[in-house]
Protein backbone atom coordinates (compact mmCIF):
# COMPACT_ATOMS: atom_id res chain seq x y z
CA UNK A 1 -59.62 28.00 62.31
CA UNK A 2 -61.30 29.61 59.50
CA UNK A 3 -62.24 27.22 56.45
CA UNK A 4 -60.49 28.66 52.78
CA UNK A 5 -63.18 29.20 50.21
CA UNK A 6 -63.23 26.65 47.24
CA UNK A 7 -64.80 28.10 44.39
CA UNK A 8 -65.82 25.19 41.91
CA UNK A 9 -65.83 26.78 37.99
CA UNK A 10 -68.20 24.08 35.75
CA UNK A 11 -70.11 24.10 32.93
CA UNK A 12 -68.81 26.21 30.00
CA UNK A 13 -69.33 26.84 26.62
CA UNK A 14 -67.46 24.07 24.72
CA UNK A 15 -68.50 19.91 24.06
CA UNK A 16 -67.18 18.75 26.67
CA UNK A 17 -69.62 20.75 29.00
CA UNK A 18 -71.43 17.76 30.10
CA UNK A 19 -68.11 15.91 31.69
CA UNK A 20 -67.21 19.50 33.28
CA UNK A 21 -70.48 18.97 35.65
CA UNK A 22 -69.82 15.44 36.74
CA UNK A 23 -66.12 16.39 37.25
CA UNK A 24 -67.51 19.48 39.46
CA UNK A 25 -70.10 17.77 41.39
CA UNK A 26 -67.55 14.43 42.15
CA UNK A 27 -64.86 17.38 43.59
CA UNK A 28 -67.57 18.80 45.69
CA UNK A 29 -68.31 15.49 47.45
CA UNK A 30 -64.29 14.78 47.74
CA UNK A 31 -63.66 18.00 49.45
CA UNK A 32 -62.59 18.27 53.35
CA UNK A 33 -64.88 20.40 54.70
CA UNK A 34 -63.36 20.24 57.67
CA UNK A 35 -60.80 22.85 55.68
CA UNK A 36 -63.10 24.06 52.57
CA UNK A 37 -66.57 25.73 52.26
CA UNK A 38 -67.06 25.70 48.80
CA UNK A 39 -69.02 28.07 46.39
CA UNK A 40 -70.25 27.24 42.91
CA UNK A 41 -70.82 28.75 39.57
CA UNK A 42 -71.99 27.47 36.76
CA UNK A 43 -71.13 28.91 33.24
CA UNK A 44 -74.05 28.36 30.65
CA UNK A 45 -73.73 26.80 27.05
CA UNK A 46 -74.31 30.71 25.72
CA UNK A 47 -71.33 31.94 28.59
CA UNK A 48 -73.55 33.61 31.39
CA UNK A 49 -72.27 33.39 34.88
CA UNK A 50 -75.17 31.53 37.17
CA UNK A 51 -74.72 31.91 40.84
CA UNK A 52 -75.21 28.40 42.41
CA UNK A 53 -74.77 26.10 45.35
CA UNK A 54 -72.88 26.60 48.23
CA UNK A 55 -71.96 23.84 50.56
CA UNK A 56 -69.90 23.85 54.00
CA UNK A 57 -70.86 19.93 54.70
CA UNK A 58 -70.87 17.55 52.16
CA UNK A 59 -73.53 17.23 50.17
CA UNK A 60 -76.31 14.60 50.34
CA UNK A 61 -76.08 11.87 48.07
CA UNK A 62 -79.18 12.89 45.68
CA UNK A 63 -77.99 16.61 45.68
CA UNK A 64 -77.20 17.93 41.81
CA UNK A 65 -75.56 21.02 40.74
CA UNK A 66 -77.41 22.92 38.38
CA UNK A 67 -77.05 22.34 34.30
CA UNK A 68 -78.30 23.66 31.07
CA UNK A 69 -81.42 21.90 31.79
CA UNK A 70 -82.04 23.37 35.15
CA UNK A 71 -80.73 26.49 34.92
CA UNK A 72 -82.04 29.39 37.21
CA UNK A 73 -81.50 32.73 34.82
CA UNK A 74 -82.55 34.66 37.96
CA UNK A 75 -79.37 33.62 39.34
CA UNK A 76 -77.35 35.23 36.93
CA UNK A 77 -74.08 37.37 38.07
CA UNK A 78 -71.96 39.56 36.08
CA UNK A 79 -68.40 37.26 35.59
CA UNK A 80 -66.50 39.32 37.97
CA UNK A 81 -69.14 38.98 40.78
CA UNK A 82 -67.36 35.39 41.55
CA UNK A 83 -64.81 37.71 43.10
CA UNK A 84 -63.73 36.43 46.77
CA UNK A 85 -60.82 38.02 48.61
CA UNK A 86 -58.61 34.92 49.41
CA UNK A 87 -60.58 32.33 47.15
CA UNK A 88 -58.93 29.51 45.56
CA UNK A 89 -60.52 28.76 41.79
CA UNK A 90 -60.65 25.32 40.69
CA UNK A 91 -61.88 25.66 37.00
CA UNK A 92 -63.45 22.12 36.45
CA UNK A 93 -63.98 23.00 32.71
CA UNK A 94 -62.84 21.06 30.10
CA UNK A 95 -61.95 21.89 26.56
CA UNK A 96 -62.32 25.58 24.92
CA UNK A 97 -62.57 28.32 26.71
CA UNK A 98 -61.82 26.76 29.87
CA UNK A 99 -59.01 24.69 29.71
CA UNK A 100 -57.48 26.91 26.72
CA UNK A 101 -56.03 30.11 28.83
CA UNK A 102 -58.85 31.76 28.36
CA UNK A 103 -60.42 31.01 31.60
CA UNK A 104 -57.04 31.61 33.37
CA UNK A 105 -56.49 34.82 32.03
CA UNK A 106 -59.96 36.32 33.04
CA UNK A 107 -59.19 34.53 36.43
CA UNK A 108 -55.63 36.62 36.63
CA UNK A 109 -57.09 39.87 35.88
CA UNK A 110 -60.02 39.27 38.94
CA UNK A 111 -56.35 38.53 40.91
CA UNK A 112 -57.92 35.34 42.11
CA UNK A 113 -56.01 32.24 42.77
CA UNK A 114 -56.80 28.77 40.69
CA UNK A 115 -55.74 25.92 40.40
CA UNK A 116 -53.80 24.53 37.32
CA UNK A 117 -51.56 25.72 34.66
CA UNK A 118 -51.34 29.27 33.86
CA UNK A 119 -52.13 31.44 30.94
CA UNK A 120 -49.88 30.18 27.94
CA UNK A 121 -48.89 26.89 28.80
CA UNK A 122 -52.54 25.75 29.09
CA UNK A 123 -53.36 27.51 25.81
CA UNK A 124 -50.06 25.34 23.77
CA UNK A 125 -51.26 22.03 25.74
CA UNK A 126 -55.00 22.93 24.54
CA UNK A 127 -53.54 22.81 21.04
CA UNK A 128 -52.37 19.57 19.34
CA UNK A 129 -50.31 21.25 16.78
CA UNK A 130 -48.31 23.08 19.10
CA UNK A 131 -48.36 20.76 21.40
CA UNK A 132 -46.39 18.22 18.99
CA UNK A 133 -43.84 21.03 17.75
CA UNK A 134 -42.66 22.25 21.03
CA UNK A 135 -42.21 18.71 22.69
CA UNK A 136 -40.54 18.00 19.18
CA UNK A 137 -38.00 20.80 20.09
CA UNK A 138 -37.44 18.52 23.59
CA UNK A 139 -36.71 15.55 22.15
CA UNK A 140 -39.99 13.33 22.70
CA UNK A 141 -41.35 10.58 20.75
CA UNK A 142 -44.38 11.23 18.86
CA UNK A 143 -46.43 9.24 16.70
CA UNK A 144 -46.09 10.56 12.66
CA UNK A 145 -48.71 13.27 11.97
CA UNK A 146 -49.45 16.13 9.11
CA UNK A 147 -51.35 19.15 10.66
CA UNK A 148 -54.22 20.95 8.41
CA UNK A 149 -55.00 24.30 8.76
CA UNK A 150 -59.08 25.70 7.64
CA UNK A 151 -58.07 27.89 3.93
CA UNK A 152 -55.52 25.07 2.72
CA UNK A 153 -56.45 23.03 0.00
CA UNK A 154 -57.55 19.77 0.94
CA UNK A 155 -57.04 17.62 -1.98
CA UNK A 156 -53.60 18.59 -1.56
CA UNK A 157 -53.35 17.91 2.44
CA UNK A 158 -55.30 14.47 1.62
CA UNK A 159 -52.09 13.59 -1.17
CA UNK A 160 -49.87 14.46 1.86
CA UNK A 161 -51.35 12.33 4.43
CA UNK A 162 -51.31 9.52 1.97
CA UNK A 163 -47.67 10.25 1.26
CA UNK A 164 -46.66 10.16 4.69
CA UNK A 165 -48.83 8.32 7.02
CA UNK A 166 -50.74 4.79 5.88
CA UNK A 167 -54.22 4.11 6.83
CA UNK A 168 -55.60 4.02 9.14
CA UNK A 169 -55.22 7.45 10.77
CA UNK A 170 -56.82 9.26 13.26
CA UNK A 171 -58.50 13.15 12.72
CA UNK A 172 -58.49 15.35 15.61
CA UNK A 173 -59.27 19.06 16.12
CA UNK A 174 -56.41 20.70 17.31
CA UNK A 175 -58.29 22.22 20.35
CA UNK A 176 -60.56 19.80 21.77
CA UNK A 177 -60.40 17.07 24.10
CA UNK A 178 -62.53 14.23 25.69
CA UNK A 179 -62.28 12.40 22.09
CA UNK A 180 -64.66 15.07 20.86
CA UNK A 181 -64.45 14.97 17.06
CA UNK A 182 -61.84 12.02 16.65
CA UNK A 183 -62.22 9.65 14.08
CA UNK A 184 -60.53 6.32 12.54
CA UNK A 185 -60.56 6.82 9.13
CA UNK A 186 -59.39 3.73 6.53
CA UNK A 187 -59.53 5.21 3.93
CA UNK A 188 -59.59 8.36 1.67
CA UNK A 189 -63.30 8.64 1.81
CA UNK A 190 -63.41 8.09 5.46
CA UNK A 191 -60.94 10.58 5.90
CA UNK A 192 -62.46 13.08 4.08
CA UNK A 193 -65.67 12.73 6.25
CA UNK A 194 -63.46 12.48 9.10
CA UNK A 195 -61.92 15.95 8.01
CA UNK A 196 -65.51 17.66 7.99
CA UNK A 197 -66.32 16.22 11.13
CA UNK A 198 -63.28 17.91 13.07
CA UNK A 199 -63.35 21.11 11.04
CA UNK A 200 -66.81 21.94 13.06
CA UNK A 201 -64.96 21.80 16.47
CA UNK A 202 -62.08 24.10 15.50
CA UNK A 203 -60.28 25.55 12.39
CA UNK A 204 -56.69 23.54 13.00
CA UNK A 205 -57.21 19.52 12.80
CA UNK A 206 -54.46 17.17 13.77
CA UNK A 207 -53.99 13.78 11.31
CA UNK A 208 -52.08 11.36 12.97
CA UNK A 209 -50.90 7.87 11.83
CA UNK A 210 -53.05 5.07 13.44
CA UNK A 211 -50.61 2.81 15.83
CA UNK A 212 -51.76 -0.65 17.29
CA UNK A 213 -50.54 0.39 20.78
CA UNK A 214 -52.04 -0.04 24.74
CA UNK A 215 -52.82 3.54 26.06
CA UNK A 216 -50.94 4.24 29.17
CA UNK A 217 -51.61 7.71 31.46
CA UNK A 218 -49.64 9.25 34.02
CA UNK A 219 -50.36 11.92 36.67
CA UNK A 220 -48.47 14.67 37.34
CA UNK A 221 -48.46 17.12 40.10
CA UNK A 222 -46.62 20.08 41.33
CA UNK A 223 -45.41 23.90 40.12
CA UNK A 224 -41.50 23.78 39.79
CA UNK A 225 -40.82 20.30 41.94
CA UNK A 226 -43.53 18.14 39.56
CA UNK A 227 -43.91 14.59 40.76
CA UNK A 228 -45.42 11.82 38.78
CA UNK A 229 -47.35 8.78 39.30
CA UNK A 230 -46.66 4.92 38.30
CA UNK A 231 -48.60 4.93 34.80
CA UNK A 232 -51.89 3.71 34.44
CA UNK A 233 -53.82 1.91 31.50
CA UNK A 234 -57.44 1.85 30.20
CA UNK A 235 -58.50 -1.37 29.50
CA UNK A 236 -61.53 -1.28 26.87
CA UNK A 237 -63.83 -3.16 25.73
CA UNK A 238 -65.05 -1.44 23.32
CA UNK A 239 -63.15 -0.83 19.61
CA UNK A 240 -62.16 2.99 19.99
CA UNK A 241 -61.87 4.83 23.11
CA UNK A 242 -64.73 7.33 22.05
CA UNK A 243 -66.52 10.26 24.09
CA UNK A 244 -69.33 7.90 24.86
CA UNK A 245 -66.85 5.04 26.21
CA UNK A 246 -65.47 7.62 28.28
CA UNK A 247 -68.03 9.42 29.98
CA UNK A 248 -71.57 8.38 28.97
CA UNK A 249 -71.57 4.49 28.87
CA UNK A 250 -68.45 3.99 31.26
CA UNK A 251 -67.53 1.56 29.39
CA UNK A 252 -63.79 1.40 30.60
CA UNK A 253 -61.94 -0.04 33.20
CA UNK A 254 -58.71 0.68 34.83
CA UNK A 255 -55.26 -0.89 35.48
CA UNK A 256 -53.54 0.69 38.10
CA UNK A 257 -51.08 0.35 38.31
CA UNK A 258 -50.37 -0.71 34.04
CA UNK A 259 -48.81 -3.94 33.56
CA UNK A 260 -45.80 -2.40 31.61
CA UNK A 261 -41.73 -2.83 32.25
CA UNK A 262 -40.29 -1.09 35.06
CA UNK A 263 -37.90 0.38 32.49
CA UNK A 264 -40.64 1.63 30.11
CA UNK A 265 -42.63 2.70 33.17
CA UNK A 266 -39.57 4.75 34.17
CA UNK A 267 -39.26 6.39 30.55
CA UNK A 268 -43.56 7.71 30.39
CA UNK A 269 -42.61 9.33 33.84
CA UNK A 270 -39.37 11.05 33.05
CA UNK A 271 -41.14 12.57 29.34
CA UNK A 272 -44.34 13.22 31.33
CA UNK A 273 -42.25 15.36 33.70
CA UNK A 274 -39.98 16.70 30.91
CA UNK A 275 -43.07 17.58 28.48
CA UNK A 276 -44.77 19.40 31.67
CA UNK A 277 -41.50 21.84 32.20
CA UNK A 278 -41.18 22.56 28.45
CA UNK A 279 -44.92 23.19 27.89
CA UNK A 280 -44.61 25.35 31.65
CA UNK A 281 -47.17 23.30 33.49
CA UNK A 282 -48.52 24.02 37.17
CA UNK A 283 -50.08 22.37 39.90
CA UNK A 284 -51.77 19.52 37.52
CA UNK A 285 -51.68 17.68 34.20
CA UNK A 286 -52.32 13.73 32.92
CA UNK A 287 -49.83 12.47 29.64
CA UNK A 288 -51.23 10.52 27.25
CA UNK A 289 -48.71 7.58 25.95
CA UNK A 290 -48.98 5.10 23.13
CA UNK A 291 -47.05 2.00 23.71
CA UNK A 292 -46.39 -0.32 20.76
CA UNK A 293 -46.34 -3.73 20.29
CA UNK A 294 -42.61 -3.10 19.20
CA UNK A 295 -42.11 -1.63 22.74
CA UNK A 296 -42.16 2.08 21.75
CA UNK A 297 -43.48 4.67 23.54
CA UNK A 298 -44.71 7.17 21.88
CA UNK A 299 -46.19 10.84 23.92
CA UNK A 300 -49.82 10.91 23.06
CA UNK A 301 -50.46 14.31 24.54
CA UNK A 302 -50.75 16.47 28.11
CA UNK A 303 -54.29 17.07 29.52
CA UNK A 304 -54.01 20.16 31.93
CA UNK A 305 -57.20 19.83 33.44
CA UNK A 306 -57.52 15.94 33.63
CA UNK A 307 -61.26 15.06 34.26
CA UNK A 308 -62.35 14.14 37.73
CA UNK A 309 -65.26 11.92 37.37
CA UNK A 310 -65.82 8.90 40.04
CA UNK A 311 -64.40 6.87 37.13
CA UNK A 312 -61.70 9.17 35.93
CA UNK A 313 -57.99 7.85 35.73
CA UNK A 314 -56.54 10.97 37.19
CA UNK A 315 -57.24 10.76 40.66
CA UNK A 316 -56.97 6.79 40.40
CA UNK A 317 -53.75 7.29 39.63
CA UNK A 318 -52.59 9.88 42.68
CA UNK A 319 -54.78 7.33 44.91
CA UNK A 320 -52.45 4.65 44.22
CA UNK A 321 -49.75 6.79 44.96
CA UNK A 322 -51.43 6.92 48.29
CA UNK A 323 -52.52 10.56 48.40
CA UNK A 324 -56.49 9.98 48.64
CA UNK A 325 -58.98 11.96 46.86
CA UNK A 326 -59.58 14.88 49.51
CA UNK A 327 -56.14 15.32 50.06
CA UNK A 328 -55.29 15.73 46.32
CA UNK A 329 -58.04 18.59 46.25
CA UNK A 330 -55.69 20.25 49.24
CA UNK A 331 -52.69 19.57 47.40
CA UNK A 332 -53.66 21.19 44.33
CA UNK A 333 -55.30 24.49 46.07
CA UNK A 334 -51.83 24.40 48.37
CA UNK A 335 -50.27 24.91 44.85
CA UNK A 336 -52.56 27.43 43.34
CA UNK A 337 -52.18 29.45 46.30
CA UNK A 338 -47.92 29.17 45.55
CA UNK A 339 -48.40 29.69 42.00
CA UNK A 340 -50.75 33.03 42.42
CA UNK A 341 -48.27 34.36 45.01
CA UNK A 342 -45.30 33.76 42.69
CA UNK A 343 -47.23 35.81 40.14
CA UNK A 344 -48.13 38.51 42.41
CA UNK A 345 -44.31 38.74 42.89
CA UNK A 346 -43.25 38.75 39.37
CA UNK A 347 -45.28 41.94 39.05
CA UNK A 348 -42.22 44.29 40.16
């Protein structure tokens, strides 16, 4: 039997560029080669398209794929030279033009399978904002927040946050992930900083009121049939959940499954699933909860390309459910292949 070819996406242009390559080279270990030979690219900080590795046995321990530090410009491809009659993509880019619809929609027009949500739905999920309005329209618990938009005045937003939310809150940009550009602020002066800080990541920021709540993630999986896991909880020790917890210091562990009610564990799977129809996810997403120390639950948001780090909750999660790391990697190409042909037969 002929192996499929797996072509791994990584790097990129946004922050979050750094987690995209230890997310890439953990799936290239995972893989079955028994059923893959995979083929990687890697997609500079600037957005050239570097041919890289290719593997058909997995690799040896030491082996890296190539970064903005070892980059070989002699390898450079025009984008559409990834082109593979029969490939299945797996994009393993996080944030901004990657996980935004962006990616996806170049990916459509090469008529190339990949794996994860498709065009629009990964460009609402990408944004906060919309995001909180459309799962507002389905009924979902949210925590309070005031969005900001780059022209407004901000002494006036600032009067509005204070009128509606209490200190502290937290600052996002609207379209980034991995904690990139979050902060706590306290008070007005923080928040004003805090403001600044997220306006350099995007042009729409996110204030949301601060809750003392556990963080609790579930997995989901699937096009039109989505199945989700038992939740899971990151336990910190550290005060904030930043970028460097996360992915640079590891300084996180996991609870799986979270210690939580069966009832309230029953409620973050049934709004996972329902925020994943009404946002039109496919093949994969994590949702972010917040649950209080009143016992609310509260949708934090939906992460269409979850990272898959060693350490990352996503496939910790599906492992629990007993479908191992390899085998998710099959899953989710099984379901980019369904989603592409579905596509292909939408175009009457």
């Amino acid at each position: 039997m002929s192996k499929k070819t797996l072509i791994l996406l990584y790097g990129g242009r946004s922050a979050e560029r750094e987690v995209s390559v230890l997310s890439a080279e953990s799936v290239m270990r995972a893989v079955n080669y028994d059923q893959f030979a995979v083929k990687t690219y890697f997609i500079s900080k600037d957005g050239d398209f570097i041919r890289t590795q290719a593997f058909d046995r997995k690799p040896a321990a030491d082996v890296r794929l190539m970064t903005n530090e070892t980059v070989e410009r002699s390898q450079q491809i025009k984008p559409s030279d990834i082109y593979e009659e029969g490939a299945i993509v797996f994009p393993v880019l996080h944030g901004p033009m990657g996980e935004d619809g962006s990616i996806q929609g170049f990916l459509e027009t090469l008529k190339l399978a990949y794996v994860g949500t498709a065009v629009l739905a990964s460009s609402l999920a990408m944004d906060k904002i919309s995001t909180k309005r459309i799962l507002e329209s389905a009924g979902i618990a949210q925590v309070p927040y005031v969005a900001v938009i780059e022209g407004e005045d901000i002494e006036e937003k600032i009067a509005q946050i204070e009128s509606q939310l209490t200190y502290p809150v937290f600052t996002k940009p609207s379209n980034m992930g991995s904690s990139v550009g979050i902060s706590k602020s306290d008070s007005r002066t923080e928040l004003r900083a805090a403001l600044e800080l997220a306006f350099k990541y995007d042009s729409r920021v996110l204030v949301e009121q601060g809750v003392t709540a556990r963080e609790i993630e579930v997995g989901l999986l699937g096009n039109y049939d989505v199945r989700s896991t038992l939740p899971g909880e990151v336990v910190k020790d550290v005060a904030f959940y930043d970028y460097e917890a996360k992915y640079i210091d590891n300084k996180i562990t996991m609870d799986i499954p979270a210690k939580v009610p069966d009832e309230v564990a029953a409620l973050m799977r049934k709004n996972a699933e329902t925020a994943f129809r009404a946002l039109g996810g496919l093949g994969l997403s994590r949702c972010d909860f917040f649950y209080t120390e009143k016992g609310e639950v509260f949708l934090n948001e939906l992460n269409t390309m979850p990272g898959f780090t060693q350490w990352s909750m996503y496939p910790l999660l599906w492992e629990n459910m007993d479908l191992t790391y390899a085998d998710l990697i099959e899953k989710l190409a099984d379901l980019a292949q369904e989603a592409f042909e579905k596509r292909e037969a939408h175009l009457l």
